[in-house]
Protein backbone atom coordinates (compact mmCIF):
# COMPACT_ATOMS: atom_id res chain seq x y z
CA UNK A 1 -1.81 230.27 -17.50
CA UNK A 2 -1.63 233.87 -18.35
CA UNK A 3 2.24 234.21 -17.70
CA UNK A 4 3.40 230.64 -19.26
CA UNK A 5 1.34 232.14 -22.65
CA UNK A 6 3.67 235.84 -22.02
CA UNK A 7 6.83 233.64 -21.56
CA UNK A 8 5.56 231.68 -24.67
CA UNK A 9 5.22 234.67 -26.77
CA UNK A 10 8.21 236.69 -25.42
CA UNK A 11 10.42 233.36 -26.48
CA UNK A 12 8.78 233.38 -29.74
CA UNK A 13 9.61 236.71 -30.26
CA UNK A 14 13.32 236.82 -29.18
CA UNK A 15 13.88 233.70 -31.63
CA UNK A 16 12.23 235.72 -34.47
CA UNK A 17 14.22 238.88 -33.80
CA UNK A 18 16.88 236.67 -33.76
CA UNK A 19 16.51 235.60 -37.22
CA UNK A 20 15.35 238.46 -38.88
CA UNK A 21 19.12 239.49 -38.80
CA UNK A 22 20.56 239.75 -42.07
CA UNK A 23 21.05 236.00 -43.15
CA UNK A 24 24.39 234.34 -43.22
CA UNK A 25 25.20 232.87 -46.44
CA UNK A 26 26.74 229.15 -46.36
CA UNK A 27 30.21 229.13 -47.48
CA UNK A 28 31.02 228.09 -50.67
CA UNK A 29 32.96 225.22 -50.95
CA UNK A 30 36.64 224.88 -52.87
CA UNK A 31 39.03 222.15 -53.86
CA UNK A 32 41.48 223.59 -50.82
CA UNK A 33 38.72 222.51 -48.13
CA UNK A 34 38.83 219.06 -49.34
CA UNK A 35 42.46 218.92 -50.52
CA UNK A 36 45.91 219.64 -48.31
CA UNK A 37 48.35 220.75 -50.24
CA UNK A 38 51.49 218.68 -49.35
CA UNK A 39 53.89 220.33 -46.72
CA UNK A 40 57.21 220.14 -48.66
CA UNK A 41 58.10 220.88 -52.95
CA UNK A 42 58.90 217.48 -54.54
CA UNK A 43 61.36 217.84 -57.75
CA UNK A 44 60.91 215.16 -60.34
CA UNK A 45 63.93 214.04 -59.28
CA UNK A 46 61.82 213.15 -56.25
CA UNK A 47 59.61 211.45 -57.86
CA UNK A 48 62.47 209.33 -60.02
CA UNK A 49 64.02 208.33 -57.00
CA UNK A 50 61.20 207.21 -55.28
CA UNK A 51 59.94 205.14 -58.50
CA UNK A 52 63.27 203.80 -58.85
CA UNK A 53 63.12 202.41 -55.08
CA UNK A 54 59.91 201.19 -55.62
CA UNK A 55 60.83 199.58 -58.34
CA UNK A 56 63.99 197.78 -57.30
CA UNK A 57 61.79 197.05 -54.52
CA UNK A 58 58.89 194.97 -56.60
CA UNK A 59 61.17 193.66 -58.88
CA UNK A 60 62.78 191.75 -55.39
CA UNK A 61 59.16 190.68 -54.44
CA UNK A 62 58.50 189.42 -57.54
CA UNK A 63 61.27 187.23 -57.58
CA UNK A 64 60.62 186.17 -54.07
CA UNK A 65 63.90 188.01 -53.19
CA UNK A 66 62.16 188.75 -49.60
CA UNK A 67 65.37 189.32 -47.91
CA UNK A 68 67.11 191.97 -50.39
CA UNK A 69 63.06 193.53 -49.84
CA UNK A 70 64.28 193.75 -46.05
CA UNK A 71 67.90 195.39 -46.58
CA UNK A 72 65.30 197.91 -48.56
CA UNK A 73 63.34 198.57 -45.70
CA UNK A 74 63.96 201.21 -42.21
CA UNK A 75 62.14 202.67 -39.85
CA UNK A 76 61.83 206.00 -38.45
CA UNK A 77 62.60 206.76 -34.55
CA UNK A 78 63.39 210.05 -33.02
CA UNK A 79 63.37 211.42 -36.12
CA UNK A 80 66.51 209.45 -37.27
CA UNK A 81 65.85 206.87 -40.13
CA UNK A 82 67.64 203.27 -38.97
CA UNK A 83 67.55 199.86 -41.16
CA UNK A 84 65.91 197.03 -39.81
CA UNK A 85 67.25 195.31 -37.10
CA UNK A 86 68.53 191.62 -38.17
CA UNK A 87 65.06 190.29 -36.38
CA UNK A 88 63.47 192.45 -37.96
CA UNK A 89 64.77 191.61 -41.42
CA UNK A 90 64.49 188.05 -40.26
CA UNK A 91 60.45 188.52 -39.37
CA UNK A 92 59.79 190.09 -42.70
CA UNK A 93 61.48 187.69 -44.35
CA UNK A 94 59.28 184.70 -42.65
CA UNK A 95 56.18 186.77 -42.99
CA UNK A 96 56.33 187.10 -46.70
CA UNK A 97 57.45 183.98 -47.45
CA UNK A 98 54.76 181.93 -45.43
CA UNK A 99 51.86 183.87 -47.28
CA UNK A 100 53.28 184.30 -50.62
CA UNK A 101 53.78 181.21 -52.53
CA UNK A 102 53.32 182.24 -55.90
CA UNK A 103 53.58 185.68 -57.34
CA UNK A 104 51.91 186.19 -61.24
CA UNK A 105 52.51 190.10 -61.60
CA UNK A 106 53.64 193.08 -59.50
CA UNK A 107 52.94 197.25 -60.08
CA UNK A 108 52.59 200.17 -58.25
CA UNK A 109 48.68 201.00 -57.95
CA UNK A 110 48.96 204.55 -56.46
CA UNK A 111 51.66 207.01 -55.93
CA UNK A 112 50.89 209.91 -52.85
CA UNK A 113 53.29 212.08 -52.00
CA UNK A 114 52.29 214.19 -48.39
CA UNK A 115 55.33 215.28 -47.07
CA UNK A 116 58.42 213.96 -45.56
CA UNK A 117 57.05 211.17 -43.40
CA UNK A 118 53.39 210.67 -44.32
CA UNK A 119 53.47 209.43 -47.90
CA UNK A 120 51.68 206.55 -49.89
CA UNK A 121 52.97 204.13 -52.51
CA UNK A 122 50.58 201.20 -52.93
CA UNK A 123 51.71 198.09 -54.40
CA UNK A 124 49.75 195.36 -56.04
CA UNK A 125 50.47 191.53 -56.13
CA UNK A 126 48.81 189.45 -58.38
CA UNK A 127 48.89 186.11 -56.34
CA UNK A 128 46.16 183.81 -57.62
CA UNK A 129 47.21 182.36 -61.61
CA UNK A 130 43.79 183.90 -63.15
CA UNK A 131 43.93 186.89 -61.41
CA UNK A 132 43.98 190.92 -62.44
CA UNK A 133 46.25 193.29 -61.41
CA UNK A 134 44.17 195.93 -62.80
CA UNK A 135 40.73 195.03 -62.13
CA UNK A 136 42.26 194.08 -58.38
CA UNK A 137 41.16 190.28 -58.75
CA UNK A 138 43.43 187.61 -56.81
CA UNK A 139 45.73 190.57 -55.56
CA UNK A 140 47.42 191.91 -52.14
CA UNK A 141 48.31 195.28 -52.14
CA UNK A 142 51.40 196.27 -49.75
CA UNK A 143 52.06 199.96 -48.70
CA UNK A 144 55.10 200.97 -48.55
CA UNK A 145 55.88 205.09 -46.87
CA UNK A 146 59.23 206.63 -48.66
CA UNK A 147 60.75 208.68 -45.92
CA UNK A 148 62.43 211.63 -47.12
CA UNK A 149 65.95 212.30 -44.34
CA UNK A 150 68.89 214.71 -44.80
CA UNK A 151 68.44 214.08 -48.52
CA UNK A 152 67.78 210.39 -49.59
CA UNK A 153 64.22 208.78 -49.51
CA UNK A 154 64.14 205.65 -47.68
CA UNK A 155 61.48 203.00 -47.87
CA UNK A 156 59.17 202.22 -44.94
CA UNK A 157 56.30 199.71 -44.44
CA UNK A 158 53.14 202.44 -44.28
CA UNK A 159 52.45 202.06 -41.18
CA UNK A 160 49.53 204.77 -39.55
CA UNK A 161 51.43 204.27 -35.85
CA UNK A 162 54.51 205.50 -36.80
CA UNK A 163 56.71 208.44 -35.58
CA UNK A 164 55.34 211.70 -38.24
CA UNK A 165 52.82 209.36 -40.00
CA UNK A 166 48.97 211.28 -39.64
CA UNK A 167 45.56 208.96 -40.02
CA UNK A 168 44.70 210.80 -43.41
CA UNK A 169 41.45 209.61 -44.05
């Protein structure tokens, strides 16, 4: 009894010396531990030629235009940037058309810009006739990855599996 209360009281006191040390102050926290800075400089010329794919891009949709959507679209492999194959093309083209019938209204709902493989661009489709793009009622949004390679952006379906693309969130 007498030596489980001395190992008692000798644990005791190693734990308080142990935190009588001068006291570690928690880290503030900045913008930079919640936010990575993207790992290449985009130009606004970036950014226009990016907008202007994505916006050749919903103005085909829109119209129902799937197949000039699918000569829009590549895909990355061993870090070479190839259009999709003619199945390919062919598979998008009978996805989109199967589920959607009617279109009412098209924009781009978000705009993220990472680096040259992991990017963003979110687009909205209004599909049901009372719906709101901007309150996200009766919409589909698509997200399309522009891949930047040996200067041009490409489009790419956002897709988290591909080659260079990193589960963000």
């Amino acid at each position: 009894m007498k030596l489980s209360r001395f190992l008692l009281t000798a644990g005791v006191a190693v734990l308080l010396g142990a935190c009588s040390g001068k006291s570690k102050q928690p880290k503030q926290l900045t913008a930079d531990d919640f936010l990575r800075p993207a790992s290449m400089v985009y130009s606004s010329q970036d950014s226009l030629n990016i907008s202007s794919l994505v916006s050749e891009f919903s103005a085909n949709f829109s119209r129902q235009d799937f197949a000039a959507c699918a000569d829009m679209l590549f895909k990355v492999q061993n870090d070479s940037v190839f259009p999709l194959t003619n199945a390919e093309r062919k598979g998008y083209v009978k996805a989109m058309s199967a589920q959607f019938h009617h279109i009412y209204g098209i924009r781009t709902s978000s705009f993220v810009l990472r680096s040259d493989k992991n990017n963003d661009v979110k687009v909205t489709v209004q599909i049901a006739e009372d719906g709101d793009l901007y309150k996200d009622i009766g919409t589909i949004s698509l997200s399309l990855n522009p891949v930047y390679k040996d200067g041009n952006w490409y489009l790419t379906l956002l897709d988290k599996y591909a080659e260079g693309v990193e589960q963000i969130y």
